[in-house]
Protein backbone atom coordinates (compact mmCIF):
# COMPACT_ATOMS: atom_id res chain seq x y z
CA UNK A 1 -9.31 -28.75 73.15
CA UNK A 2 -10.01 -30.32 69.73
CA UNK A 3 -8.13 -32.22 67.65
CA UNK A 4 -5.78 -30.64 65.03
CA UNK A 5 -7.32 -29.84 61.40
CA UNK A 6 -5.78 -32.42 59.43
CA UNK A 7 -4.45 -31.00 55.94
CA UNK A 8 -5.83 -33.20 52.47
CA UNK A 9 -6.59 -32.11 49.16
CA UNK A 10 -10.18 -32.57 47.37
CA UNK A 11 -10.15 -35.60 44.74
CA UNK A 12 -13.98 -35.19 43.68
CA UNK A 13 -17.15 -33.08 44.68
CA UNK A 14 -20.34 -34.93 45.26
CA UNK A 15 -23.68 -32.71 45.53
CA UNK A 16 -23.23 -30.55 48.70
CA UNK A 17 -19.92 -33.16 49.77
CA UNK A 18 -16.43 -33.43 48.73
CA UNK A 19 -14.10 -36.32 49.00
CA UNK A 20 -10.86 -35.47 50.70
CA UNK A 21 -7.57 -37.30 49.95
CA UNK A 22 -5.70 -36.85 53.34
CA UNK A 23 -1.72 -36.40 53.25
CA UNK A 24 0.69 -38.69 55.09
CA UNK A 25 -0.64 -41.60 57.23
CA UNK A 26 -4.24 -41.59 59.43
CA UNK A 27 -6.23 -44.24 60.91
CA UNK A 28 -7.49 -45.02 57.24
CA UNK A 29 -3.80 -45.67 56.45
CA UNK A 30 -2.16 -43.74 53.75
CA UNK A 31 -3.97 -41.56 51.71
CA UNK A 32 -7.36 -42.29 53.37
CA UNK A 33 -10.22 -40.37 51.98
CA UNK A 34 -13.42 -38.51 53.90
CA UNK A 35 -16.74 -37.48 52.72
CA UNK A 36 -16.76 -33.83 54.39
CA UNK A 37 -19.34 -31.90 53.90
CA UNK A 38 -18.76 -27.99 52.72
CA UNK A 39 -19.59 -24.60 53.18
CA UNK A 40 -20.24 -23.02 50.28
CA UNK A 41 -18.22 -20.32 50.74
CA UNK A 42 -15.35 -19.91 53.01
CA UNK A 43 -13.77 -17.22 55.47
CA UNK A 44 -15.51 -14.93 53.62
CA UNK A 45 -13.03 -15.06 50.84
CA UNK A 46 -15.59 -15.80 48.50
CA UNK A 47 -13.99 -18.99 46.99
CA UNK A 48 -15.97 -21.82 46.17
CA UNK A 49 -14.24 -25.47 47.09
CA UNK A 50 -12.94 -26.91 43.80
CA UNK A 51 -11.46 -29.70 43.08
CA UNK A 52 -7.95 -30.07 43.53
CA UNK A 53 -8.17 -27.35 46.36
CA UNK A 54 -5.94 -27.95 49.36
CA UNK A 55 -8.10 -27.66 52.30
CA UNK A 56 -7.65 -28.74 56.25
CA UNK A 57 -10.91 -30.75 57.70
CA UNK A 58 -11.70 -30.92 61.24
CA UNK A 59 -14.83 -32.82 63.12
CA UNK A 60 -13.33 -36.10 61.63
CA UNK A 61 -15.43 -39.61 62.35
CA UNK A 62 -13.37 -42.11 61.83
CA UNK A 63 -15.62 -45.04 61.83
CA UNK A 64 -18.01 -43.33 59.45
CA UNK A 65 -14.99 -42.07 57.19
CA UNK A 66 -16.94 -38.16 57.69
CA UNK A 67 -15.58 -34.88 58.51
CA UNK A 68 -15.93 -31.04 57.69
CA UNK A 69 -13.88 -28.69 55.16
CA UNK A 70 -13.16 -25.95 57.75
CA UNK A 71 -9.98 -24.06 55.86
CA UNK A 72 -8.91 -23.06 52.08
CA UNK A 73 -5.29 -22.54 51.19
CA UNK A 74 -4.82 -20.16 48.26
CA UNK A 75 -4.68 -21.77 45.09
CA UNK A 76 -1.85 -21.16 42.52
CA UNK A 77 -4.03 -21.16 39.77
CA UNK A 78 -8.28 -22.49 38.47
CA UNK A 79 -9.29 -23.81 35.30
CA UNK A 80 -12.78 -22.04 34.65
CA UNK A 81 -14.17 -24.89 32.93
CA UNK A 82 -13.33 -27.69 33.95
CA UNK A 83 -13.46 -26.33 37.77
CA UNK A 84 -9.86 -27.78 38.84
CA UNK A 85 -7.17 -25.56 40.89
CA UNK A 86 -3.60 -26.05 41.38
CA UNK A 87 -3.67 -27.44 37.89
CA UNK A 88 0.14 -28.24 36.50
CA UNK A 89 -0.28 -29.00 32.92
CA UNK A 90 -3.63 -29.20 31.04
CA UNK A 91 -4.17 -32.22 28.09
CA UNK A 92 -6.63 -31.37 25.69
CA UNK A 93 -7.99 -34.47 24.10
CA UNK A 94 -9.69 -34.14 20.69
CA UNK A 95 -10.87 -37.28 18.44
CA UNK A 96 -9.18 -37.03 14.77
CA UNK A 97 -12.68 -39.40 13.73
CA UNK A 98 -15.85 -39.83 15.43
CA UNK A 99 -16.47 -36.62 16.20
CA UNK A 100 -14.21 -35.60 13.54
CA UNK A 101 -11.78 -32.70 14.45
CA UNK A 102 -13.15 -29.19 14.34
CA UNK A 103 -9.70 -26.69 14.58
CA UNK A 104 -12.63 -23.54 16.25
CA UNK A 105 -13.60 -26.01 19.33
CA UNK A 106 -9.95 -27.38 19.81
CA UNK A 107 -8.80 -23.92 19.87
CA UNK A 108 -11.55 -22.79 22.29
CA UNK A 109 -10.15 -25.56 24.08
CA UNK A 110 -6.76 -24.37 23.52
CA UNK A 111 -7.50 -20.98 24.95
CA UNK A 112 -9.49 -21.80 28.14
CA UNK A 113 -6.19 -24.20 28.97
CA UNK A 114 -3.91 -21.41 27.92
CA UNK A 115 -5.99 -18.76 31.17
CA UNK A 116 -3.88 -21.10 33.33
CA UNK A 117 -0.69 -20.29 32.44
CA UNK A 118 0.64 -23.81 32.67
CA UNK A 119 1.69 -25.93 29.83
CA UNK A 120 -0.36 -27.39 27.70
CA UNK A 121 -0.44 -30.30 25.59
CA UNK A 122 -2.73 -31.69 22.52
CA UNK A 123 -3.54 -35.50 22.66
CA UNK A 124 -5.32 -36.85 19.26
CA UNK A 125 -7.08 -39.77 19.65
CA UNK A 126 -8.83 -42.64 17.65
CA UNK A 127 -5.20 -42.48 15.44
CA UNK A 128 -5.59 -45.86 14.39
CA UNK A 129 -8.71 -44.63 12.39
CA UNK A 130 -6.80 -42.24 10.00
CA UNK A 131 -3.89 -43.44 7.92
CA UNK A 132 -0.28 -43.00 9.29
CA UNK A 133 0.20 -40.13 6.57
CA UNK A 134 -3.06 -37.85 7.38
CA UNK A 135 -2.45 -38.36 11.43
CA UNK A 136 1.03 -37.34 10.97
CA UNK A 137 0.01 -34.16 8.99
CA UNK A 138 -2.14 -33.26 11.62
CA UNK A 139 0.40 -33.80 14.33
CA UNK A 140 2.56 -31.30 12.20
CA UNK A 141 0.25 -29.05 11.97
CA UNK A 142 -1.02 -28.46 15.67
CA UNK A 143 2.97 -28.20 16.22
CA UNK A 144 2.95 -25.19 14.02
CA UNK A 145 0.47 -24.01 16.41
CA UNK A 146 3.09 -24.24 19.40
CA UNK A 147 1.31 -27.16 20.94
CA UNK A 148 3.73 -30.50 21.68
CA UNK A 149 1.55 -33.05 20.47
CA UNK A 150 0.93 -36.88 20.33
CA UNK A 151 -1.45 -39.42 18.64
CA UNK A 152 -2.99 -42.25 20.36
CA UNK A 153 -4.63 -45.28 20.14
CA UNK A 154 -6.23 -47.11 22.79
CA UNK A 155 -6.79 -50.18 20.34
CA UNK A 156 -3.62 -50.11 18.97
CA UNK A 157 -1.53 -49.22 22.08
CA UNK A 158 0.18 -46.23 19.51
CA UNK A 159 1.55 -43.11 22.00
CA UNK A 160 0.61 -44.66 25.58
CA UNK A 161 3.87 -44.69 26.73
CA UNK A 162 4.61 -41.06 25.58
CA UNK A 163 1.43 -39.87 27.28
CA UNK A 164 2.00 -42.13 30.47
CA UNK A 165 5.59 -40.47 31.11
CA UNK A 166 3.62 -37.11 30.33
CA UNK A 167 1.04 -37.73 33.06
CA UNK A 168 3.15 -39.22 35.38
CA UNK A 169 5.18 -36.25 36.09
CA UNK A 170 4.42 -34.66 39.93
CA UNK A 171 1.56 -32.17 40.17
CA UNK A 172 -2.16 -32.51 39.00
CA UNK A 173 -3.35 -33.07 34.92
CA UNK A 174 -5.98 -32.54 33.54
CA UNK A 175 -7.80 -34.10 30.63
CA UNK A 176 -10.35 -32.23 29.03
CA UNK A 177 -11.99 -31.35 25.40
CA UNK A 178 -15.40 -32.62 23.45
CA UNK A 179 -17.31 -35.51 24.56
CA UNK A 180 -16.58 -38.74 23.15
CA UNK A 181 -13.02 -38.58 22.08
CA UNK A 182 -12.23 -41.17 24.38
CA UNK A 183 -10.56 -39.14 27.64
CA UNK A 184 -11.96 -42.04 30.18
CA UNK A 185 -10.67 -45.02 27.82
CA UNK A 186 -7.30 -43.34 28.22
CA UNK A 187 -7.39 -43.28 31.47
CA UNK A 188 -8.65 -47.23 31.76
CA UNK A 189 -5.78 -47.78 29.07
CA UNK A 190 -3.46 -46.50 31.44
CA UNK A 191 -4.66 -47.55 34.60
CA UNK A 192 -6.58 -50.58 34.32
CA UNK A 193 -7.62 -50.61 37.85
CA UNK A 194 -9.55 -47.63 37.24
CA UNK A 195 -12.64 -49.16 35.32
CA UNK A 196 -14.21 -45.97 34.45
CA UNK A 197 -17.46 -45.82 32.40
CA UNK A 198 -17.53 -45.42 28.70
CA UNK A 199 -19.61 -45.13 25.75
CA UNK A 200 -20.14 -45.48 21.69
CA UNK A 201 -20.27 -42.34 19.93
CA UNK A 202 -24.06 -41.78 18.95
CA UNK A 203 -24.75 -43.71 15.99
CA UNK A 204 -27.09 -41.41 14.36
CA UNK A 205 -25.41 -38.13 15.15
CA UNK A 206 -21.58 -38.94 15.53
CA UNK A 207 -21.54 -37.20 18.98
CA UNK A 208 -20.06 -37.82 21.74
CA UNK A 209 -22.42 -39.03 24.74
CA UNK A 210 -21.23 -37.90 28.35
CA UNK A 211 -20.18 -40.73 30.45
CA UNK A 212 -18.01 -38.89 33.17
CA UNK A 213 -20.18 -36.81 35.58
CA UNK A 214 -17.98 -34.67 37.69
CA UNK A 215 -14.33 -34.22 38.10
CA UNK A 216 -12.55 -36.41 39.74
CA UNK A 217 -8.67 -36.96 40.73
CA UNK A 218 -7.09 -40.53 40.40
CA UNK A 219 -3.16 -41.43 41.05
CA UNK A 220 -0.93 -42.56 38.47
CA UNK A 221 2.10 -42.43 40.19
CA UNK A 222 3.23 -41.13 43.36
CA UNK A 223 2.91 -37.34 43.79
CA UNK A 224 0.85 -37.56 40.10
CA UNK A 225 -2.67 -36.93 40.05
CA UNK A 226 -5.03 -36.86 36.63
CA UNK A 227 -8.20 -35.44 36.56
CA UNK A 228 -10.83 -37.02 34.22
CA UNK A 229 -13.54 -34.23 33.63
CA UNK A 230 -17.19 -34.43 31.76
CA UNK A 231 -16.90 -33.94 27.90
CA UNK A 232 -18.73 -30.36 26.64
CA UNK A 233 -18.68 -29.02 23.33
CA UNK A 234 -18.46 -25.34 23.70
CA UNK A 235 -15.96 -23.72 25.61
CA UNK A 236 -16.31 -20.27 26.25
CA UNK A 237 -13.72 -18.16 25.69
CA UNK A 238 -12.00 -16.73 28.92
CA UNK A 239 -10.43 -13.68 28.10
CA UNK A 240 -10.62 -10.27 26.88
CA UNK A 241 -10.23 -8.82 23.29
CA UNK A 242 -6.90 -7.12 24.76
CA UNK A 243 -5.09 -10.31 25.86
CA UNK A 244 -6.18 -12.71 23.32
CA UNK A 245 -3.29 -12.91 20.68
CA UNK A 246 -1.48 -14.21 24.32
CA UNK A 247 -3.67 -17.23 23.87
CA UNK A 248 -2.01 -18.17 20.42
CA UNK A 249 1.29 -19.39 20.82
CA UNK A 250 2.53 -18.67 17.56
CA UNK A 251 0.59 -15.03 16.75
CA UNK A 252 2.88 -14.59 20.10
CA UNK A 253 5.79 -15.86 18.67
CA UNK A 254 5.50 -13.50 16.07
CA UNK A 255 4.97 -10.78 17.67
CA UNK A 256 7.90 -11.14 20.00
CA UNK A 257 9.98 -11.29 16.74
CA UNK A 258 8.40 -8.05 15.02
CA UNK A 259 6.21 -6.02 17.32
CA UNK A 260 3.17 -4.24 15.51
CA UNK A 261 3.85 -0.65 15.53
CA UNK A 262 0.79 0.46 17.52
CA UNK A 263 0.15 -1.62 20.98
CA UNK A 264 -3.46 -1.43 20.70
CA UNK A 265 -3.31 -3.19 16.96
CA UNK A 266 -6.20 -6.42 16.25
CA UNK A 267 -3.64 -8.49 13.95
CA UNK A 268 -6.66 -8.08 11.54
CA UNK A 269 -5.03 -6.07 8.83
CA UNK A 270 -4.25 -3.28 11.42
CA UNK A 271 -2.49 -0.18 10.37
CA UNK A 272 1.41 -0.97 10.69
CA UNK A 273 0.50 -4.99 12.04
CA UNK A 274 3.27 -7.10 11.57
CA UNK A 275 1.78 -9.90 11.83
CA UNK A 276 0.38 -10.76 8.57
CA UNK A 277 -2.49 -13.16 7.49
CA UNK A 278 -0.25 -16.10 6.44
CA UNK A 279 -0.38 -18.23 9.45
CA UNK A 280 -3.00 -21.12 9.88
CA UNK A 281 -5.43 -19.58 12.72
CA UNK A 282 -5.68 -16.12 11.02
CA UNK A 283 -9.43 -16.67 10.78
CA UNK A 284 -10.13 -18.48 13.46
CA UNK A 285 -8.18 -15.75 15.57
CA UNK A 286 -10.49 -13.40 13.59
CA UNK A 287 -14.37 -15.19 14.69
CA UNK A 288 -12.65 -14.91 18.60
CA UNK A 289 -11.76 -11.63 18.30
CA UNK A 290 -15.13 -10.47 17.35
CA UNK A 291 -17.08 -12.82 19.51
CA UNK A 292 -14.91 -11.38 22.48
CA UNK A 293 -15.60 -7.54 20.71
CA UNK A 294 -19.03 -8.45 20.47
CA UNK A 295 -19.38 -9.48 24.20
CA UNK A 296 -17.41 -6.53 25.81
CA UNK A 297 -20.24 -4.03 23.83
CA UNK A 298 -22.84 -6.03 24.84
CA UNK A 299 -21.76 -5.83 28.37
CA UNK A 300 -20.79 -1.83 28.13
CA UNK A 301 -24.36 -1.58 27.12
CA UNK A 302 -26.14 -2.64 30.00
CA UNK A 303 -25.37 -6.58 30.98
CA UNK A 304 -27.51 -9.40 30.38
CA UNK A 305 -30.20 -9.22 27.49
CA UNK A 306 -29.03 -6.77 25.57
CA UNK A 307 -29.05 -6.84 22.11
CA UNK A 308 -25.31 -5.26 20.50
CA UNK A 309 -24.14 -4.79 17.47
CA UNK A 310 -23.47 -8.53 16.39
CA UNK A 311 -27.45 -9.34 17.07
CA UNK A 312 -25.90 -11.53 20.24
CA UNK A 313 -27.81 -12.41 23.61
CA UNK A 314 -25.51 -12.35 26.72
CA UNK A 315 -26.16 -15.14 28.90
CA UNK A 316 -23.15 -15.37 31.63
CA UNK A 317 -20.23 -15.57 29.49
CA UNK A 318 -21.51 -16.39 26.31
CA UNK A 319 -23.58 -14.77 22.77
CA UNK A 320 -26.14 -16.53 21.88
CA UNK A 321 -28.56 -15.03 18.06
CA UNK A 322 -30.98 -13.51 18.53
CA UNK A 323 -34.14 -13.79 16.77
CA UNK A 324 -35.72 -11.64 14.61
CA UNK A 325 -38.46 -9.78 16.01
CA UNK A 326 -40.30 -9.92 12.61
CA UNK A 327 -39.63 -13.29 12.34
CA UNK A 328 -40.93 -14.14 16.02
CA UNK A 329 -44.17 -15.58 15.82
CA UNK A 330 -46.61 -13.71 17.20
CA UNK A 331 -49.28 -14.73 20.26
CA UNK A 332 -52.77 -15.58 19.53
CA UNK A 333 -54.14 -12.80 21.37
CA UNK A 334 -52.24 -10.71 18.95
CA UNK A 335 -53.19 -12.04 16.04
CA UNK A 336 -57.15 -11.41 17.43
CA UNK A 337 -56.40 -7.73 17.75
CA UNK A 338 -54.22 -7.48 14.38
CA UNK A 339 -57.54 -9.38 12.96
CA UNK A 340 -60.65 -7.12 15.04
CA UNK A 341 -58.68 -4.37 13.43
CA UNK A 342 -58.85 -4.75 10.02
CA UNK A 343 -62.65 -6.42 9.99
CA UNK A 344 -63.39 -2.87 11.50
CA UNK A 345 -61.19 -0.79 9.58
CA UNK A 346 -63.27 1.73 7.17
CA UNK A 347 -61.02 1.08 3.85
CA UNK A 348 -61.60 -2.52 3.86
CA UNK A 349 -63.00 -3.99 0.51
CA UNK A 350 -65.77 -6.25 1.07
C-alpha cells in the first residue's frame, strides 16, 4: 500500500505547479516545501487550486523535493482578485504620493476585500512624502469610512511596528491595492530576509510598474503568513446592485441606526431613504451603483457583447465604452462602394 497523503498548504503557484508548505516535520525538516504538480480541477468539485488552499499531496520524491496535489479541503473563504483562500484579514495598501490617492480605486479595493467577510484594514504609504497635518487628515478621513487605518513609511520607519503586530497575528494576510505603492518594500521593511524585487514609479507617467508576479505566502511569525500579490489598477467590483451598501461600512452603519422605509431603496434620493447624501462616498457609492445596474441589464439582455443602456461592453465581469458606430471608421472596401455609388448616381452635379 502507499504511503499516507501528507497534509500542506499552497505558498505560491508556478505555471501548471504549486509549491506546497508541508505541516509538522518531514524529511525536509520543518516546514519543507514541494513542487507538486496539479490538476486543474479536482474531485470534480470544480475548484481551481489557489493559493493558500489546504491540500494533501501524495507521490512524494524526496530527493527531487516533487510530489502531486491529490486532495482539496474546503476553503472558509477566496479573494476573487487577488486569488488567495482561507484569507483572515485583507490590507489594502494605497500610496498617499506617487501614484497619488484616487478615493474610486481604493474603494474598489475596499469592496473586493469587503466579499470576504474578514476584516479589513487601510495601510497609506509613502507618509513621509505628505506633511504630518495632510497625512493625518487623511487617516481621519478613511476612519470615517469604518476602515482602522495607519500611515507608513518605509524611509522613515513611521507605523512599522503598528503594521508588524497587525500582520503578525495567526492566520493568512493579504496585501493588495495599485501597483507601485510600495506593498513588496513593506514586506522587505519587515522582513529583511525576504529581498523581494522592487521598482521606481515610472518617471514619465507616475505609475506604478509591476514587480511582484504571482502570489506568494511568506512567514512572519509562527502560525502568520502574508501574502504579497501583483499590483493592478482596476478592481472589479464583486457584487450585486442588491448587496452593495453592505460593502460600505458606514452607509451600513447608518442604516442599522435608521432603516430606509422600503427594503428595495438605492440610497440615491430614494423615496423614504434615510440615509441622506451627507456622508463622504455618496457619489462614489452612486458611479458603483450604476456600473453594477448597468452590468446586471447588460447581462439580462443576452451576456457578453451586448450593448445596454449605459453604452457598456461586457467582457467577464467588467463594462468597457463602446464606440460609436458613426464614429467607427469605416473599411476601405466600404469607402469603394460608398464612392462607386455616388460617381454612378443620376443626381450627381458634374
Amino acid at each position: 500500500m502507499g504511503a499516507e497523503p501528507l497534509p500542506g498548504r499552497v505558498v505560491a503557484l508556478q505555471a501548471n505547479y504549486c509549491l506546497v508548505a508541508l505541516d509538522g516535520p518531514s524529511e525536509l525538516g520543518i516546514g519543507g516545501r514541494l513542487l507538486c504538480t496539479r490538476r486543474t480541477r479536482l474531485d470534480k468539485s470544480g475548484l481551481q487550486v489557489c493559493v493558500g488552499d489546504r491540500v494533501s499531496v501524495a507521490s512524494v520524491d524526496w530527493r527531487a523535493r516533487r510530489g502531486a496535489v491529490v486532495g482539496l479541503e474546503p476553503r472558509h473563504n477566496l479573494l476573487q482578485r487577488p486569488a488567495v483562500a482561507n484569507v483572515s484579514r485583507v490590507v489594502v495598501v494605497v500610496a498617499l504620493v506617487e501614484p497619488g490617492l484616487d478615493p474610486l480605486q481604493l474603494t474598489r479595493f475596499l469592496i473586493t476585500a469587503e466579499a470576504t467577510g474578514q476584516p479589513v484594514q487601510v495601510v497609506l504609504s509613502k507618509a513621509d512624502l505628505l506633511p504630518t497635518a495632510a497625512v493625518e487628515a487623511w487617516c481621519r478621513r478613511l476612519e470615517d469610512w469604518g476602515y482602522p487605518t495607519v500611515a507608513v513609511s518605509t524611509r522613515t520607519g513611521v507605523g512599522l511596528a503598528a503594521l508588524r503586530s497587525h500582520l503578525e497575528q495567526p492566520g493568512i494576510a493579504v496585501l493588495c491595492g495599485p501597483s507601485g505603492v510600495g506593498k513588496s518594500s513593506l514586506l522587505n521593511a519587515l522582513a529583511p530576509a525576504l529581498e523581494l524585487r522592487v521598482a521606481a514609479v515610472s518617471g514619465r507617467l507616475r505609475r506604478g510598474r509591476h514587480t511582484t508576479r504571482h502570489v506568494e505566502l511568506f512567514a512572519l511569525a509562527p502560525e502568520a503568513l502574508v501574502a504579497d500579490s501583483p499590483g493592478f489598477n482596476t478592481p472589479a467590483l464583486p457584487c450585486d446592485p442588491q448587496t452593495l451598501a453592505a460593502a460600505f461600512p458606514e452607509l451600513l452603519a447608518r442604516l442599522r441606526a435608521d432603516p430606509c422605509r422600503f427594503a428595495n431603496c438605492r440610497h440615491q434620493g430614494d423615496p423614504g431613504c434615510a440615509v441622506g447624501d451627507n456622508w463622504d462616498r455618496y457619489v462614489i457609492y452612486g458611479r458603483c451603483l450604476e456600473e453594477l445596474e448597468a452590468l446586471a441589464r447588460a447581462r439580462a439582455r443576452g451576456g457578453h457583447g451586448r450593448q445596454g443602456d449605459s453604452g457598456m461592453r461586457q467582457r467577464g465581469d467588467r463594462l468597457e465604452p463602446l464606440l460609436d458606430p458613426q464614429l467607427r471608421r469605416s473599411s476601405r472596401s466600404t469607402r469603394r462602394q460608398a464612392l462607386e455609388e455616388d460617381l454612378s448616381s443620376p443626381d450627381r452635379e458634374d
